[in-house]
C-alpha atoms as a PDB file:
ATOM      1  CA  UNK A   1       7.661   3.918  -6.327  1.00  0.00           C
ATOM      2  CA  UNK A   2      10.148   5.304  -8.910  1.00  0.00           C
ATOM      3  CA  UNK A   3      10.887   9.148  -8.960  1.00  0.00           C
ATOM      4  CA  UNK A   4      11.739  11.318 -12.090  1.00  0.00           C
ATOM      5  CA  UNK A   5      13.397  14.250 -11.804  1.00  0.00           C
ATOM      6  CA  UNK A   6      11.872  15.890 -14.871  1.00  0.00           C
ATOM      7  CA  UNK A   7       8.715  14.509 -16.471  1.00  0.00           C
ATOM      8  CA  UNK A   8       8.818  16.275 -19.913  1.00  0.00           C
ATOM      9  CA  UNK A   9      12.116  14.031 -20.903  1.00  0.00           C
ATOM     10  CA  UNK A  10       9.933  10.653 -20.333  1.00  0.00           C
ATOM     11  CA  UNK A  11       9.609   9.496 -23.770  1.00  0.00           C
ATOM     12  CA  UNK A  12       5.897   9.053 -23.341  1.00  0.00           C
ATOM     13  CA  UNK A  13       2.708  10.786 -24.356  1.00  0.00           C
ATOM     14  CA  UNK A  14       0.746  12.465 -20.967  1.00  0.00           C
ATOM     15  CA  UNK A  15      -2.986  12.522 -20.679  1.00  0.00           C
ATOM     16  CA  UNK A  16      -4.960  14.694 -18.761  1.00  0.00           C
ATOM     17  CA  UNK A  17      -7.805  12.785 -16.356  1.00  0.00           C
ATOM     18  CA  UNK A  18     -11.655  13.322 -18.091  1.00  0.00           C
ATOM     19  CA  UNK A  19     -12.652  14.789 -15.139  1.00  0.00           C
ATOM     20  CA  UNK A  20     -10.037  17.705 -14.415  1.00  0.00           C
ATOM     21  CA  UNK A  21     -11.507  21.257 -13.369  1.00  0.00           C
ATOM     22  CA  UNK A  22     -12.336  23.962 -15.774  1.00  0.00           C
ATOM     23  CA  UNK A  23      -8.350  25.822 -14.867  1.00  0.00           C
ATOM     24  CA  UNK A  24      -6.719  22.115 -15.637  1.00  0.00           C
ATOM     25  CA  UNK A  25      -5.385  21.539 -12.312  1.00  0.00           C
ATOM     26  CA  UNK A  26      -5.320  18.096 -12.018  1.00  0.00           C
ATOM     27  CA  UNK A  27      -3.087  14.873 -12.321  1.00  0.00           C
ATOM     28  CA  UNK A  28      -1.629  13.305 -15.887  1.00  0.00           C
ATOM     29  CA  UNK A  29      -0.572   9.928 -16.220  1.00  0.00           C
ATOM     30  CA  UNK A  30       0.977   7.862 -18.732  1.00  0.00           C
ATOM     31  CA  UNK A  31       0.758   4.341 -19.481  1.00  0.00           C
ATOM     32  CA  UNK A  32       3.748   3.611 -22.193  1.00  0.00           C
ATOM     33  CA  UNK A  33       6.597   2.542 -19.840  1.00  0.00           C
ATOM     34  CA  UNK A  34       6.537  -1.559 -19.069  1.00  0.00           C
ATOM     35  CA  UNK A  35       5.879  -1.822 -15.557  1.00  0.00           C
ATOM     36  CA  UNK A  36       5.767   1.461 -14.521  1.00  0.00           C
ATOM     37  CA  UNK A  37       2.713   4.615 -14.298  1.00  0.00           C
ATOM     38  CA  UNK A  38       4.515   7.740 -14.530  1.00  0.00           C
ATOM     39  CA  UNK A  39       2.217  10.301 -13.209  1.00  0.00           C
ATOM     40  CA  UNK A  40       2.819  14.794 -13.021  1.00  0.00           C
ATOM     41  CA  UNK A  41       0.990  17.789 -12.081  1.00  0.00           C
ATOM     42  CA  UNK A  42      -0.439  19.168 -14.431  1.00  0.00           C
ATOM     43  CA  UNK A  43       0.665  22.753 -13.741  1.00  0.00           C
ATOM     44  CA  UNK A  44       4.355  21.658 -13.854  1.00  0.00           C
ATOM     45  CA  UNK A  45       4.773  19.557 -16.872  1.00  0.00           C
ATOM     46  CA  UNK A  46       8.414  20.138 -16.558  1.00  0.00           C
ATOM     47  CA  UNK A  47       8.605  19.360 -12.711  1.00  0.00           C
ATOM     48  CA  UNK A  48       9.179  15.603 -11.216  1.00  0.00           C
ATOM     49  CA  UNK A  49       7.060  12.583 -11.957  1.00  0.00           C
ATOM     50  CA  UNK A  50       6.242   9.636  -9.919  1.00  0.00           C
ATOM     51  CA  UNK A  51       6.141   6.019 -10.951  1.00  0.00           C
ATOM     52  CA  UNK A  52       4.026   3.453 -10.025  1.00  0.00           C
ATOM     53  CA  UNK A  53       3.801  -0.370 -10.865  1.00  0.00           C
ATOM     54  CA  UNK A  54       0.682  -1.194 -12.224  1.00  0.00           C
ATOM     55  CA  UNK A  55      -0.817  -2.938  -9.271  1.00  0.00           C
ATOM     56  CA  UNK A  56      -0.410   0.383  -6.839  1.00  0.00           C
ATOM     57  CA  UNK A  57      -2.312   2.331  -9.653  1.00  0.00           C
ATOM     58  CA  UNK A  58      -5.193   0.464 -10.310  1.00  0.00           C
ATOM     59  CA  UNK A  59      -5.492  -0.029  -6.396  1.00  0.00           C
ATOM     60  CA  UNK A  60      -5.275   3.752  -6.039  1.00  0.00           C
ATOM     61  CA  UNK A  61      -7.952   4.136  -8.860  1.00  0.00           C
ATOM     62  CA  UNK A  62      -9.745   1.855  -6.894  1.00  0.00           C
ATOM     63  CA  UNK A  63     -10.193   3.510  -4.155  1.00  0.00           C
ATOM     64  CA  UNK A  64     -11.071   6.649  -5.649  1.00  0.00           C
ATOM     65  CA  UNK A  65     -14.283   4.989  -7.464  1.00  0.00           C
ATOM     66  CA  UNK A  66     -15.479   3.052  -3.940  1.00  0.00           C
ATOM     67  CA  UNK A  67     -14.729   6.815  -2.258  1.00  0.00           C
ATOM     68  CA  UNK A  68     -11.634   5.377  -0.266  1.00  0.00           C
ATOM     69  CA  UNK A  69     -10.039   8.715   0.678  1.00  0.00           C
ATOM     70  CA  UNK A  70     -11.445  11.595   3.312  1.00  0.00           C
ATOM     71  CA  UNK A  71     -11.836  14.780   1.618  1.00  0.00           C
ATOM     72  CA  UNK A  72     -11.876  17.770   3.342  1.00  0.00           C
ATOM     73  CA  UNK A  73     -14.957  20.599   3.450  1.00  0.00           C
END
């Protein structure tokens, strides 16, 4: 996993997941760096992003689509 400080100086374009909540509070991702997923909150576009190699994504996606990960009540 690769850390950015700040995630507005990435030189890519961020995209905002289909299925964020009616206040935006949700993840964005973008897929322009080779071999990397840079990926913010939302709410703090200027904050830190993390990056992840293409392999760790799509197994995180994944496991969100075959319900992987305990949510809480």
């Amino acid at each position: 996993m690769t850390h950015f400080p700040v995630a507005s100086t990435l030189p890519v374009r961020w995209r905002k997941a289909t299925a964020s909540n009616p206040n935006d509070d949700c993840v964005e991702v973008a897929d322009s760096i080779t071999d990397t997923i840079p990926v913010r909150d939302s709410k703090d576009p200027h904050g830190p992003a993390l990056g992840f190699t293409p392999e760790a994504w799509q197994s995180f996606i994944a496991g969100i689509r075959t319900d992987d990960f305990p949510t809480t009540p």
